[in-house]
Protein backbone atom coordinates (compact mmCIF):
# COMPACT_ATOMS: atom_id res chain seq x y z
CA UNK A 1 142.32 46.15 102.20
CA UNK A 2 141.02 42.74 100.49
CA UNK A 3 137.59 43.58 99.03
CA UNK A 4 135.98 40.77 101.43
CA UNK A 5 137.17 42.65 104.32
CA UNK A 6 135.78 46.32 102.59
CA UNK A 7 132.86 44.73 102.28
CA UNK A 8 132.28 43.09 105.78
CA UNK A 9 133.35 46.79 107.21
CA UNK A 10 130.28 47.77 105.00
CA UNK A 11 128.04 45.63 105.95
CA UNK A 12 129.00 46.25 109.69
CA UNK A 13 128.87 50.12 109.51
CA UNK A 14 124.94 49.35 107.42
CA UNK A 15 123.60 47.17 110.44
CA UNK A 16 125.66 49.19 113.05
CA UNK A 17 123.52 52.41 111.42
CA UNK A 18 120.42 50.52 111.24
CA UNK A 19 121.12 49.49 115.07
CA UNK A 20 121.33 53.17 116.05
CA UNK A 21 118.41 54.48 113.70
CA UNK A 22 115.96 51.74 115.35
CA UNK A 23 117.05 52.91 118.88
CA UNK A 24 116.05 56.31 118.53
CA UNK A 25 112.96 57.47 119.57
CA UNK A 26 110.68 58.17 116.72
CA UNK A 27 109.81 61.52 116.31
CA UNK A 28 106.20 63.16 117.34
CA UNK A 29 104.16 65.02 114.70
CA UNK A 30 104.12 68.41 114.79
CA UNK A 31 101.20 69.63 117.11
CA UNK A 32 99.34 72.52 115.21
CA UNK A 33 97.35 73.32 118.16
CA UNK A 34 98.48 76.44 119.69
CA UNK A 35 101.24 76.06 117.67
CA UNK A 36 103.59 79.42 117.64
CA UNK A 37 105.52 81.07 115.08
CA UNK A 38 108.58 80.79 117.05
CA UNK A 39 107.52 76.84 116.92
CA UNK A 40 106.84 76.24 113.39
CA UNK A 41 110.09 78.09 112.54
CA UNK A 42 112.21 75.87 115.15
CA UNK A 43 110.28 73.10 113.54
CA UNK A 44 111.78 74.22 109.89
CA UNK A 45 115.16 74.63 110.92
CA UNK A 46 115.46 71.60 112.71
CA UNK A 47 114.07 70.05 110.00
CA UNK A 48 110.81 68.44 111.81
CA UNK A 49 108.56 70.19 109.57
CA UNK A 50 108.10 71.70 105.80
CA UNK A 51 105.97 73.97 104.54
CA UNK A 52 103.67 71.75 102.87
CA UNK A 53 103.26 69.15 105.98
CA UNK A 54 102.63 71.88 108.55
CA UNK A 55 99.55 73.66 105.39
CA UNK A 56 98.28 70.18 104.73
CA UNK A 57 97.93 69.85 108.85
CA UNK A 58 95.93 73.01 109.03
CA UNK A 59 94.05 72.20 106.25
CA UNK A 60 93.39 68.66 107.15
CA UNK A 61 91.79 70.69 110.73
CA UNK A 62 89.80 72.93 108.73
CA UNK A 63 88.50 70.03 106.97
CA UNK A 64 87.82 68.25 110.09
CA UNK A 65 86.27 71.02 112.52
CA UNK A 66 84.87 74.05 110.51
CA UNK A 67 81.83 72.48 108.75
CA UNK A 68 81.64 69.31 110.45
CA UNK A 69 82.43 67.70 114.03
CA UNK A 70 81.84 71.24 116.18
CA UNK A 71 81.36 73.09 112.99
CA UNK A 72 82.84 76.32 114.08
CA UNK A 73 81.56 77.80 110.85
CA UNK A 74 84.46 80.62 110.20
CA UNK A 75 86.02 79.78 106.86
CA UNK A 76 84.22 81.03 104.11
CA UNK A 77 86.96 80.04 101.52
CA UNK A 78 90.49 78.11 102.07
CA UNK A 79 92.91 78.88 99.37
CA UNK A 80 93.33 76.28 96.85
CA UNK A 81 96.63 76.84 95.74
CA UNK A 82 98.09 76.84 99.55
CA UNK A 83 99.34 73.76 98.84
CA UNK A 84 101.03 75.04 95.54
CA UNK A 85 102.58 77.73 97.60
CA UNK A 86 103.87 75.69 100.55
CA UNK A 87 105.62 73.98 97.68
CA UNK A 88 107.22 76.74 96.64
CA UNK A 89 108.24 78.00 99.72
CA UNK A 90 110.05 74.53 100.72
CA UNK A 91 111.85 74.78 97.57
CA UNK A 92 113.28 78.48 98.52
CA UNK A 93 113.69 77.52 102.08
CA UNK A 94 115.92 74.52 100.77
CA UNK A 95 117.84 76.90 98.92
CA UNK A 96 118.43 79.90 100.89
CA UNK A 97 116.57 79.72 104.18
CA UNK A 98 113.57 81.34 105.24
CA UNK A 99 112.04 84.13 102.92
CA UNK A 100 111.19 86.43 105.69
CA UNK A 101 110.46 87.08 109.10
CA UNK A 102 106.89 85.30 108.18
CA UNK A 103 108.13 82.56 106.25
CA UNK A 104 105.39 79.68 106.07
CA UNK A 105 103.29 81.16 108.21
CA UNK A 106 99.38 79.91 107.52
CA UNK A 107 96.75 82.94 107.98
CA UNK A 108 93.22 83.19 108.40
CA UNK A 109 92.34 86.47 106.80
CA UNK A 110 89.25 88.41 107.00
CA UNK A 111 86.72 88.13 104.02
CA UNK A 112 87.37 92.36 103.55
CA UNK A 113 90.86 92.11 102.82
CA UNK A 114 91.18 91.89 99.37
CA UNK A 115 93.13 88.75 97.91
CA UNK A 116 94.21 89.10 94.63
CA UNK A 117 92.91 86.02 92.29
CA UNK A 118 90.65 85.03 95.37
CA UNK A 119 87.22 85.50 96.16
CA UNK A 120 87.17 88.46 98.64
CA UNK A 121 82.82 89.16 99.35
CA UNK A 122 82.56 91.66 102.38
CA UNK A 123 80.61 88.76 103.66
CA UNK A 124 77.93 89.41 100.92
CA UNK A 125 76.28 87.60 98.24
CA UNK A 126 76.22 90.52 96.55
CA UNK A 127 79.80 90.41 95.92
CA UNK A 128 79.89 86.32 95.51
CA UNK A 129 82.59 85.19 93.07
CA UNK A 130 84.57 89.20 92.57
CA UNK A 131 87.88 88.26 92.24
CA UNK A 132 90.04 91.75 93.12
CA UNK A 133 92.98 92.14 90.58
CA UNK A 134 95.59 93.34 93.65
CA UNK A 135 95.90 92.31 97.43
CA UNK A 136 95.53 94.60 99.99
CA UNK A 137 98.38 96.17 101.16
CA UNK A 138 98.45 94.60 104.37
CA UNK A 139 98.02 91.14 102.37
CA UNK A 140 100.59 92.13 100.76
CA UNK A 141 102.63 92.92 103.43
CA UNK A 142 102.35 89.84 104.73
CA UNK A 143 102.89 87.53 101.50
CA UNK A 144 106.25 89.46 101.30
CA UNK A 145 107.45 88.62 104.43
CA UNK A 146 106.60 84.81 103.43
CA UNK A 147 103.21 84.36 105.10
CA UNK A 148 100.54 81.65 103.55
CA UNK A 149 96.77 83.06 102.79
CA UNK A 150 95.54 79.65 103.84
CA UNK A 151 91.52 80.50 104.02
CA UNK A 152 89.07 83.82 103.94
CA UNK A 153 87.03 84.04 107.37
CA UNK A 154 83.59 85.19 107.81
CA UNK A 155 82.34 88.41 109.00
CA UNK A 156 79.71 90.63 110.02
CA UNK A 157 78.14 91.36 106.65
CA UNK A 158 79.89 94.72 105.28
CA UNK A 159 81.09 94.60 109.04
CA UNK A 160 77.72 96.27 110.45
CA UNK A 161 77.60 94.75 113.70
CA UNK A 162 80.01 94.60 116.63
CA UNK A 163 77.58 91.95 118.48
CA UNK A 164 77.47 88.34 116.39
CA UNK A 165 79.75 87.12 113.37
CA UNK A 166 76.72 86.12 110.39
CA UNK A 167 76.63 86.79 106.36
CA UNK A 168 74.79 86.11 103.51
CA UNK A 169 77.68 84.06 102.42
CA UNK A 170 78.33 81.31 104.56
CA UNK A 171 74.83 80.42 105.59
CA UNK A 172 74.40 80.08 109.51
CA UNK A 173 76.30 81.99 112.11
CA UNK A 174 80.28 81.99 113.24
CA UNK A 175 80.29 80.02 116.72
CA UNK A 176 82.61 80.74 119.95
CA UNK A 177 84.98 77.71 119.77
CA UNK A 178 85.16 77.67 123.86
CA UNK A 179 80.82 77.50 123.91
CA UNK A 180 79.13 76.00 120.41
CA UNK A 181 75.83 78.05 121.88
CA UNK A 182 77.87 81.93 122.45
CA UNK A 183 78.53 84.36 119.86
CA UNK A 184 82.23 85.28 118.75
CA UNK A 185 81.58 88.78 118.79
CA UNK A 186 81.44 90.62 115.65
CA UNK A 187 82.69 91.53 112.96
CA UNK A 188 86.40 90.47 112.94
CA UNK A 189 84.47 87.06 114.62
CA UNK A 190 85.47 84.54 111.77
CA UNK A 191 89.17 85.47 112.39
CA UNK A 192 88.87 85.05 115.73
CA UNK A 193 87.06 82.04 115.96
CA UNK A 194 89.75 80.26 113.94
CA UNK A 195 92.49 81.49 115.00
CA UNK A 196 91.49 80.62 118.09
CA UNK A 197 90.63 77.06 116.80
CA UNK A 198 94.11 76.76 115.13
CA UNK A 199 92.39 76.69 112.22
CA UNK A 200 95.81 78.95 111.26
CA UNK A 201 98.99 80.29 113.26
CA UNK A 202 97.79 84.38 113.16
CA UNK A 203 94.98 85.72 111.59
CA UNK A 204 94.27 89.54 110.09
CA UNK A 205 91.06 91.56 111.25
CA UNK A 206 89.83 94.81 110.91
CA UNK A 207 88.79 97.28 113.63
CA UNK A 208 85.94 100.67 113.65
CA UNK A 209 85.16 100.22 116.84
CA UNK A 210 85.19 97.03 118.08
CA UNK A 211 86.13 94.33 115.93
CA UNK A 212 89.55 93.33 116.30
CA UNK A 213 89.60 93.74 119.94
CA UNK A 214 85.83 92.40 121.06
CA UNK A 215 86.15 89.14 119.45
CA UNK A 216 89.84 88.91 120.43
CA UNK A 217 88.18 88.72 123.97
CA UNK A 218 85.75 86.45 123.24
CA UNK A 219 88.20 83.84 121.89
CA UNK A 220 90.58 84.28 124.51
CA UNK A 221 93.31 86.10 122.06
CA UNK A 222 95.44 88.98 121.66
CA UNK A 223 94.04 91.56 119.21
CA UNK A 224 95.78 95.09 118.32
CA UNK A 225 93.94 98.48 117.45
CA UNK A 226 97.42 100.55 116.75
CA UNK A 227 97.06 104.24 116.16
CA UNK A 228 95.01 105.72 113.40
CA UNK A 229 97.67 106.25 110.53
CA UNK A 230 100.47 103.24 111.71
CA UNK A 231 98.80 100.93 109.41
CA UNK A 232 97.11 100.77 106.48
CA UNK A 233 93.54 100.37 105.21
CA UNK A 234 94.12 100.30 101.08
CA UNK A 235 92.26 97.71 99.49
CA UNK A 236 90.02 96.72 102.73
CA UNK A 237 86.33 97.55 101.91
CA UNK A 238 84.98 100.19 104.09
CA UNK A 239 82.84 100.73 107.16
CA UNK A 240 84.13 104.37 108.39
CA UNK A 241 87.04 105.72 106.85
CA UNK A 242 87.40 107.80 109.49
CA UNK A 243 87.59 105.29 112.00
CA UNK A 244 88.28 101.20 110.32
CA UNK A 245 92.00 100.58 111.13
CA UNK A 246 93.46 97.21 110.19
CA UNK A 247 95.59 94.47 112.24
CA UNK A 248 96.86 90.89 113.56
CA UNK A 249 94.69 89.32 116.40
CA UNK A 250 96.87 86.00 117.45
CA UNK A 251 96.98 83.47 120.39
CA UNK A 252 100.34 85.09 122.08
CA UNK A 253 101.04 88.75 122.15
CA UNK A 254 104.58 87.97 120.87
CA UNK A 255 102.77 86.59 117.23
CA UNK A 256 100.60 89.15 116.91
CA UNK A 257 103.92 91.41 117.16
CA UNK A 258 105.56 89.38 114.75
CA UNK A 259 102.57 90.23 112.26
CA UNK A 260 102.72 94.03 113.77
CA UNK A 261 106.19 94.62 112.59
CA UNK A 262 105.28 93.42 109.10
CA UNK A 263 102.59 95.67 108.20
CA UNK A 264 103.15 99.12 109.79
CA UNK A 265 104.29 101.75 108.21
CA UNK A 266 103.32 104.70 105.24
CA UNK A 267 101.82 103.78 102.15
CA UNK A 268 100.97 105.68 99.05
CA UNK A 269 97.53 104.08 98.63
CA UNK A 270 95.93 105.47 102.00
CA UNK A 271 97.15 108.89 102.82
CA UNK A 272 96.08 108.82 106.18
CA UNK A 273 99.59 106.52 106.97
CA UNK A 274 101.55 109.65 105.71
CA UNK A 275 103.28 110.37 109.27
CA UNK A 276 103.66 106.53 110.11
CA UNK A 277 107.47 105.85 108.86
CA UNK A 278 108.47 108.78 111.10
CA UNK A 279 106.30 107.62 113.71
CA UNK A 280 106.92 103.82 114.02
CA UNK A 281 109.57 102.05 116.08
CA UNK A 282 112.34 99.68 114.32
CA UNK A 283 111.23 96.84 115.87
CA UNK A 284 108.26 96.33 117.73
CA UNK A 285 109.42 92.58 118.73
CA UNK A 286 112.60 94.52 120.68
CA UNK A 287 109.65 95.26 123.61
CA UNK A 288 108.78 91.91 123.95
CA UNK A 289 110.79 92.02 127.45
CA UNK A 290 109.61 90.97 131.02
CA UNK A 291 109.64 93.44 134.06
CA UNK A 292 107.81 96.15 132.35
CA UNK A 293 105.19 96.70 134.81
CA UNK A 294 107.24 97.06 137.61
CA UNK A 295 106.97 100.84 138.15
CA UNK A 296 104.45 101.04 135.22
CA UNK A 297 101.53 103.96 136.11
CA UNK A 298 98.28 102.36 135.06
CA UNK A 299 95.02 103.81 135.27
CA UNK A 300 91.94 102.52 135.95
CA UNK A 301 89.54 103.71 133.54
CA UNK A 302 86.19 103.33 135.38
CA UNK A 303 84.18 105.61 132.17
CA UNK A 304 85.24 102.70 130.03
CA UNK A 305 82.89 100.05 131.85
CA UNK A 306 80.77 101.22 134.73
CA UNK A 307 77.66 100.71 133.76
CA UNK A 308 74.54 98.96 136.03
CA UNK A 309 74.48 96.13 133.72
CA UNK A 310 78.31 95.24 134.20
CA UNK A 311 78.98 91.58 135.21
CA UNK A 312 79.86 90.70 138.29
CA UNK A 313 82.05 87.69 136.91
CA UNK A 314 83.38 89.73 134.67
CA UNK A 315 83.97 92.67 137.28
CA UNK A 316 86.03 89.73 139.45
CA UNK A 317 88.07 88.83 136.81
CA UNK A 318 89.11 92.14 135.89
CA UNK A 319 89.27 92.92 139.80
CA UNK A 320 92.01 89.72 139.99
CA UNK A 321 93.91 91.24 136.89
CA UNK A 322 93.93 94.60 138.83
CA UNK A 323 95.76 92.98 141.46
CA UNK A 324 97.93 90.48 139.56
CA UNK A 325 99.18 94.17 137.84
CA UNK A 326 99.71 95.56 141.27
CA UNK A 327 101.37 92.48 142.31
CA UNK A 328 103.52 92.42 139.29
CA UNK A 329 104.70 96.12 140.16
CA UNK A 330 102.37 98.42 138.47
CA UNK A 331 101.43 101.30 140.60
CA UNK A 332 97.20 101.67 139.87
CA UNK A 333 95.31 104.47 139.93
CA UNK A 334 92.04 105.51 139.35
CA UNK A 335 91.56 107.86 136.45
CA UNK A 336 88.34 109.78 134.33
CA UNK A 337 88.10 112.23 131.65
CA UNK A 338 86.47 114.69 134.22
CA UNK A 339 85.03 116.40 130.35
CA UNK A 340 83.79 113.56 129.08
CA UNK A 341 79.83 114.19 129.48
CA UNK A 342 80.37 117.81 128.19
CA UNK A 343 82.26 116.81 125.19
CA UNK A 344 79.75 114.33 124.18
CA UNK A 345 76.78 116.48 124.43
CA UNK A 346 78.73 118.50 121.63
CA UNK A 347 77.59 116.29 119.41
CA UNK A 348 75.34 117.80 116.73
CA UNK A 349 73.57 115.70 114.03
CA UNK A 350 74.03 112.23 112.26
CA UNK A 351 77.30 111.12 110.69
CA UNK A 352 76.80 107.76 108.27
CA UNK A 353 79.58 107.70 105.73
CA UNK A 354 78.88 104.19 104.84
CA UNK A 355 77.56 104.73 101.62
CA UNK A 356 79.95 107.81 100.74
CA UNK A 357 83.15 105.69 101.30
CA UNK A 358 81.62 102.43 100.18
CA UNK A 359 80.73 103.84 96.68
CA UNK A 360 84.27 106.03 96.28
CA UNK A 361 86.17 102.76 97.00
CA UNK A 362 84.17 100.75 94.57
CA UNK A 363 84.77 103.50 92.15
CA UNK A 364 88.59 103.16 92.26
CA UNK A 365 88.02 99.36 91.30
CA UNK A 366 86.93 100.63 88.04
CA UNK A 367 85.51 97.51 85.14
CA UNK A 368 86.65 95.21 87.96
CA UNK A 369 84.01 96.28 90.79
CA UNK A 370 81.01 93.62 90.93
CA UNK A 371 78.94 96.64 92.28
CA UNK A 372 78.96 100.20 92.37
CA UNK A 373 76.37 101.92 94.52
CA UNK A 374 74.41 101.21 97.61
CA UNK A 375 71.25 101.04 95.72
CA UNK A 376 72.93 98.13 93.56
CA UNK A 377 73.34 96.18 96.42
CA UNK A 378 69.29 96.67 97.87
CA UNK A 379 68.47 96.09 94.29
CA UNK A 380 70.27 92.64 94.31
CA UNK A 381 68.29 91.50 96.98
CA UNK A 382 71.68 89.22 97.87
CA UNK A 383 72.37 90.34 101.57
CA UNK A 384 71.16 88.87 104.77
CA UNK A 385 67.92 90.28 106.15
CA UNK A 386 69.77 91.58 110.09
CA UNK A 387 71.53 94.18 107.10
CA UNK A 388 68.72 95.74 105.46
CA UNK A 389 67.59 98.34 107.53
CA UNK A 390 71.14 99.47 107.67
CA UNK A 391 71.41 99.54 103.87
CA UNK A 392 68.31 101.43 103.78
CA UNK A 393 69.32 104.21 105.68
CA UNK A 394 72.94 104.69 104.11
CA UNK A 395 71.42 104.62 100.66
CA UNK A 396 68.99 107.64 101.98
CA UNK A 397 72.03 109.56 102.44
CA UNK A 398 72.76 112.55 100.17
CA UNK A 399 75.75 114.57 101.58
CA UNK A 400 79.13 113.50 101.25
CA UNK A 401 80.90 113.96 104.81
CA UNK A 402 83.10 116.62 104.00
CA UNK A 403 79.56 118.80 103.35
CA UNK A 404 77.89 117.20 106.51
CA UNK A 405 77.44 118.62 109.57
CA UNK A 406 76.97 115.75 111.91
CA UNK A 407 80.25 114.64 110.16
CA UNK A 408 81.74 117.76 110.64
CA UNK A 409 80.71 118.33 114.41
CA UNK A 410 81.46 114.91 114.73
CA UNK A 411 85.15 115.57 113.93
CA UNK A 412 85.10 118.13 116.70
CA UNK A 413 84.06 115.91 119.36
CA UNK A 414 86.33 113.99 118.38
CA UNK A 415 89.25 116.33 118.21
CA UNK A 416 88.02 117.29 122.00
CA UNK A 417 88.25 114.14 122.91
CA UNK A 418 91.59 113.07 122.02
CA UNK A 419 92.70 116.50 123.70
CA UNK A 420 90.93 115.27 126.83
CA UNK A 421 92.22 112.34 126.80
CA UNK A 422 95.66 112.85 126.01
CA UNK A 423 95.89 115.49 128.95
CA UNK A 424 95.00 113.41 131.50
CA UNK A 425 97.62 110.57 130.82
CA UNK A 426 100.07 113.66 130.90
CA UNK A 427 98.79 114.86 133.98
CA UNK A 428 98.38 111.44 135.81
CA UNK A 429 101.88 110.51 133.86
CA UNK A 430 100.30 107.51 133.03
CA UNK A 431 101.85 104.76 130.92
CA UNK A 432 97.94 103.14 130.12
CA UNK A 433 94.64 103.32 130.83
CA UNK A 434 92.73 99.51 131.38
CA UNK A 435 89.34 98.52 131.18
CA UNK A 436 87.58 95.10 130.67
CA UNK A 437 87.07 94.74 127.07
CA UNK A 438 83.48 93.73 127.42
CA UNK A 439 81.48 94.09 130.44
CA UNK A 440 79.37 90.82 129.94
CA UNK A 441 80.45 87.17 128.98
CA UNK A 442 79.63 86.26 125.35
CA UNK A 443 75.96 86.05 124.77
CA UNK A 444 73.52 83.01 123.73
CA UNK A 445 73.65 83.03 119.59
CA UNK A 446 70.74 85.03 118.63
CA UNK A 447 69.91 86.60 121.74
CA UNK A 448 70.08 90.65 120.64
CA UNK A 449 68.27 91.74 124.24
CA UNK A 450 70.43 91.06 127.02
CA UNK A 451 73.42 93.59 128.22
CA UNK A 452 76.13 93.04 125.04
CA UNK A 453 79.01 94.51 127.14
CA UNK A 454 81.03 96.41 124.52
CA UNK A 455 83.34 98.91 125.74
CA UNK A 456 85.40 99.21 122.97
CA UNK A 457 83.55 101.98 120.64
CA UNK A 458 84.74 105.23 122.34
CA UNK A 459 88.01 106.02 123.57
CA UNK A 460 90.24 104.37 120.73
CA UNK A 461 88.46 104.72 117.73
CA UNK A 462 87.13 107.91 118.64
CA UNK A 463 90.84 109.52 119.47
CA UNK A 464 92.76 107.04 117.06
CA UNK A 465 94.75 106.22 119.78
CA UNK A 466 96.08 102.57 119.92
CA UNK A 467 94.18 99.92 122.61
CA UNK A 468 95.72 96.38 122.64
CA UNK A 469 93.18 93.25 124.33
CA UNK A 470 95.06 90.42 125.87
CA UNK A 471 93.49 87.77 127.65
CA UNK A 472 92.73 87.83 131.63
CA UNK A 473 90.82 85.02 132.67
CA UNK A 474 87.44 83.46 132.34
CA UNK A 475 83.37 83.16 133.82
CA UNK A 476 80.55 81.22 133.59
CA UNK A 477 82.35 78.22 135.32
CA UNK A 478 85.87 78.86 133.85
CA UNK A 479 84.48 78.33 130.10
CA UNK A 480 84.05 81.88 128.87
CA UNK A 481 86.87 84.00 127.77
CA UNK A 482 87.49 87.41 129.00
CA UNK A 483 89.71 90.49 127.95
CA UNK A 484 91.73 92.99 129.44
CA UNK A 485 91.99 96.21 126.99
CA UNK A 486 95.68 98.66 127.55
CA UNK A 487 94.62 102.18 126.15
CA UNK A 488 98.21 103.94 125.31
CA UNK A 489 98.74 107.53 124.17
CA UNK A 490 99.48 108.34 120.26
CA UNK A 491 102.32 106.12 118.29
CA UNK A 492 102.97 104.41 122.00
CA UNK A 493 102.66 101.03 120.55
CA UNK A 494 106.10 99.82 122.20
CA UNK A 495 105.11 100.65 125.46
CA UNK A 496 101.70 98.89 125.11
CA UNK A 497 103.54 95.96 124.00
CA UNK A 498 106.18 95.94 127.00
CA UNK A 499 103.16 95.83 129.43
CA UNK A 500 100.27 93.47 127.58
CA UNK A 501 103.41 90.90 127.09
CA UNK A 502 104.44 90.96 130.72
CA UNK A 503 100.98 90.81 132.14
CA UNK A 504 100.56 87.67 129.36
CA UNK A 505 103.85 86.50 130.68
CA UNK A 506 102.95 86.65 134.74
CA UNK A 507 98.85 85.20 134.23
CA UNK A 508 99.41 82.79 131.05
CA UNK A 509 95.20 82.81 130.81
CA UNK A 510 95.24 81.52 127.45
CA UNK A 511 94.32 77.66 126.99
CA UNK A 512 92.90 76.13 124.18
CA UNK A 513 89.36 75.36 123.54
CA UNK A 514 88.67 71.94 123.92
CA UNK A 515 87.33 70.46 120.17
CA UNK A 516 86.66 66.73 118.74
CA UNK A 517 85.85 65.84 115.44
CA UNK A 518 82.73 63.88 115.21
C-alpha cells in the first residue's frame, strides 16, 4: 500500500475511534454509599475502580462528615498509610488479581483491636499514643485476606457501657447517623455509626453483652455474636474474658459473612478457640440462600423483652416482622425457659474480672504496655469522668476469678443456663429463638433515666451461644432504626445465617441515613 494511503487509513481508523469514544456514555463515579463488597469487587474487575480511588473516596467522606458537616464523631484515627497500601494492592491486583476474598476492602475497626504500628487507646487517654508491636489476630485475619485498616472508631471507654458510645479520647460523644440528637448505643457504637455512614465497606466490633449487636440495631445494620470459642479475642483489650467475643457488624448480612468466613477458626493465642476448626463450617457464604424460612421453627422468646417499659413502636415493628416470618413460611411459636427465675436466683456473690484480665493482658505486652495496673490508670487521672466509679471498684478487687466465689457460682448459673436453654430448642425442635434487640428506640444523647431497652445481656453471652441482629424496620416516624435478634443453638452459625439472610432478603429494611456536608 502507498504510504499516503497507510496513512489516510490511519488517520480514518484515529477519528473513526475518537467518533466512537465521544459517543459513549461517560462513566458514573463509583457510589461509596452503601456500597457492597460484591460491588467494589465488580467495580475492580471491570476495571471502574482501583484501590486507591475507591480509599481516597472513603477518606475524602470521612473528611467531609465525621468532624464537620453532621459530625458523626466515630473516627478516632484514619490510617495514614491507607493510601500507601491501596497502592500496593493495585499493583498486586494488576499482577495477579485479587489478594483474597477481602481484597481492597476499607474497614472501620474498633479502637480495642490492636493495630500494629497504629495507635490502638481502649478509648482512653490513658493509653494515648501506645503503638502495639502485633495486630490482633482478627486484624490480622483480615489484612491477610486483603482488607484495608482505613480508620480506628470510638468506643465506650474500656467498653464499660452498653448505653452511649463516649471516651476520653475523642472529646464529645459518637452520634446516631439516622438522628444527630440519639445515641448509637454502646460500646461497639463508633463502628457502627460509620459503618453505617459509609464511612467504610464493613467494620469489626467487639461483643460482652451487648455491643456488637445493640448498636448494630441502632444503625440499622447486621451485627454477629457467633459462639463463644468460633472466633478469637487475642490481642483485643479486655472487658470479661469470660464473656467479650469479637466480630463483623456490616450493612448486608451477606458482608458481614464475607468478614465471618475470614476470621473464624482456632488460634494458639486464645485457648478458648481450641474446638473451633472442628466446629466451623467450610464456608459460611454457602448459606447465603433464599427459602430458608419456609418450614423454619422459630420461637418467640417473650423472656427476652417483656418488660412494662417495652415500646409499643417497637413492639409493632417486631409484631410486623413476626408476621412477615410467618408469611415467608416460618412456623412461630411461643417459647420460655420455664427455669429461668430459679436459675437466676442461684446466683451467689459479685463477679468483676475487669481488673484481673485487664492487668494479665497488659502483662503479656511486656516493655511495650503504656500501663500496667488498674491503679495506674486512676493514678493518671486520663479517663473520662462517666468511668471512674467503675475503675474504682475493679481496682478494690483482690481475688483473681478462679479463687472467687461470685465468679465461681457465676459459672454455674451459667452452665444451668445454657443447659436450659439448649433443652428447650431440642424439645420445641426449634431452628431460633427471636426477640427485638432493644425494647426502646435509641435514646436522647445524655439522657441515662428513661427505659434503655437492652435485651441483649443474657441469653447469648451468658450461654456463649451465637445471636445474629439484622434489621426489621423503624419508629419514631420511620427515622429510628430497629433490630431483630436470631438466638441459634451452639456452632449453628449456618443456620442463623440461612434465616437472618432470607428475612433481609423478603423485608430489605435497610436504607441509608440521609447526610450533607455543610
Amino acid at each position: 500500500m502507498p504510504r499516503h494511503a497507510q496513512l489516510t487509513t490511519a488517520l480514518l481508523f484515529v477519528a473513526t475511534a475518537a467518533t466512537s469514544l465521544s459517543a459513549q456514555p461517560a462513566r458514573r463515579p463509583f457510589r461509596i454509599e452503601e456500597a457492597t463488597i460484591a460491588q467494589i469487587h465488580a467495580a475492580f474487575k471491570s476495571k471502574a475502580l482501583t484501590c486507591r480511588a475507591l480509599t481516597k473516596a472513603y477518606l475524602d467522606r470521612i473528611d467531609a462528615l465525621d468532624k464537620r458537616g453532621p459530625a458523626i464523631n466515630a473516627i478516632i484515627l484514619v490510617n495514614p498509610d491507607a493510601i500507601a497500601v491501596a497502592d500496593s494492592l493495585d499493583k498486586r491486583y494488576a499482577a495477579g488479581g485479587p489478594t483474597g476474598p477481602l481484597h481492597c476492602v476499607p474497614m472501620i475497626v474498633k479502637d480495642n483491636f490492636e493495630t500494629m504500628g497504629m495507635q490502638t487507646t481502649g478509648g482512653s487517654l490513658a493509653l494515648e499514643g501506645w503503638k502495639p508491636l502485633q495486630d490482633a489476630t482478627m486484624v490480622r485475619q483480615i489484612k491477610h485476606a486483603g482488607a484495608i485498616v482505613l480508620a480506628k472508631s470510638n468506643l465506650a471507654e474500656w467498653a464499660f457501657t452498653p448505653y452511649e458510645t463516649v471516651s476520653s479520647i475523642l472529646p464529645g460523644y459518637t452520634h446516631n447517623p439516622y438522628a444527630l440528637d440519639r445515641v448509637t448505643a454502646g460500646s461497639s457504637g463508633g463502628t457502627a455509626a460509620a459503618v453505617a455512614a459509609s464511612f467504610g465497606a464493613v467494620g469489626l466490633g467487639t461483643d460482652t453483652g451487648n455491643s456488637i449487636r445493640g448498636p448494630s440495631a441502632h444503625q440499622a445494620l447486621v451485627g454477629i455474636r457467633s459462639t463463644m470459642g468460633l472466633t478469637s479475642r487475642a490481642g483485643v483489650i479486655p472487658l470479661n474474658a469470660s464473656a467479650d467475643v469479637a466480630g463483623p457488624m456490616a450493612r448486608t448480612v451477606a458482608d458481614a459473612v464475607a468478614v465471618f468466613d475470614v476470621v473464624v477458626g482456632s488460634d494458639p493465642a486464645d485457648s478458648v478457640t481450641a474446638p473451633a476448626d472442628a466446629k466451623r463450617r467450610a464456608s459460611y457464604a454457602s448459606f447465603l440462600v433464599r427459602g430458608a424460612l419456609k418450614g423454619a421453627r422459630v420461637g418467640i422468646l417473650r423472656q427476652a423483652y417483656e418488660r412494662p417499659t417495652l415500646d409499643a413502636e417497637v413492639q409493632r415493628v417486631f409484631e410486623r416482622a413476626v408476621a412477615d416470618l410467618r408469611a415467608h413460611g416460618a412456623v412461630i411459636v411461643e417459647v420460655r425457659v420455664d427455669s429461668l427465675d430459679a436459675i437466676q436466683r442461684r446466683q451467689q456473690g459479685g463477679c468483676n474480672r475487669f481488673k484481673a484480665d485487664f492487668e494479665r493482658y497488659f502483662a503479656a505486652r511486656g516493655s511495650n504496655a503504656p500501663v500496667k495496673t488498674i491503679d495506674e490508670v486512676l493514678r493518671s487521672r486520663k479517663f473520662h469522668p462517666t468511668v471512674e466509679q467503675r475503675l474504682r471498684d475493679a481496682s478494690q478487687v483482690t481475688e483473681l476469678p478462679e479463687a472467687s466465689v461470685g465468679c465461681q457460682s457465676r459459672e454455674r448459673v451459667r452452665t444451668a443456663l445454657r443447659d436450659a436453654v439448649q433443652q428447650m430448642m431440642d424439645t420445641l425442635q426449634l431452628d431460633a429463638a427471636i426477640y427485638p434487640t432493644w425494647s426502646n428506640a435509641p435514646r436522647l444523647i445524655g439522657d441515662l433515666n428513661t427505659p434503655h431497652g437492652d435485651n441483649s445481656q443474657l441469653f447469648s453471652p451468658s450461654t456463649g451461644f451465637p445471636a445474629i441482629t439484622v434489621p426489621m424496620g423503624y419508629t419514631r416516624d420511620n427515622r429510628l432504626p430497629a433490630g431483630l435478634s436470631f438466638l441459634g443453638r451452639p456452632w449453628s452459625e449456618g443456620r442463623l445465617i440461612q434465616l437472618v439472610y432470607d428475612y433481609e432478603q423478603a423485608t430489605k429494611h435497610r436504607r441509608a441515613p440521609v447526610l450533607t456536608a455543610r
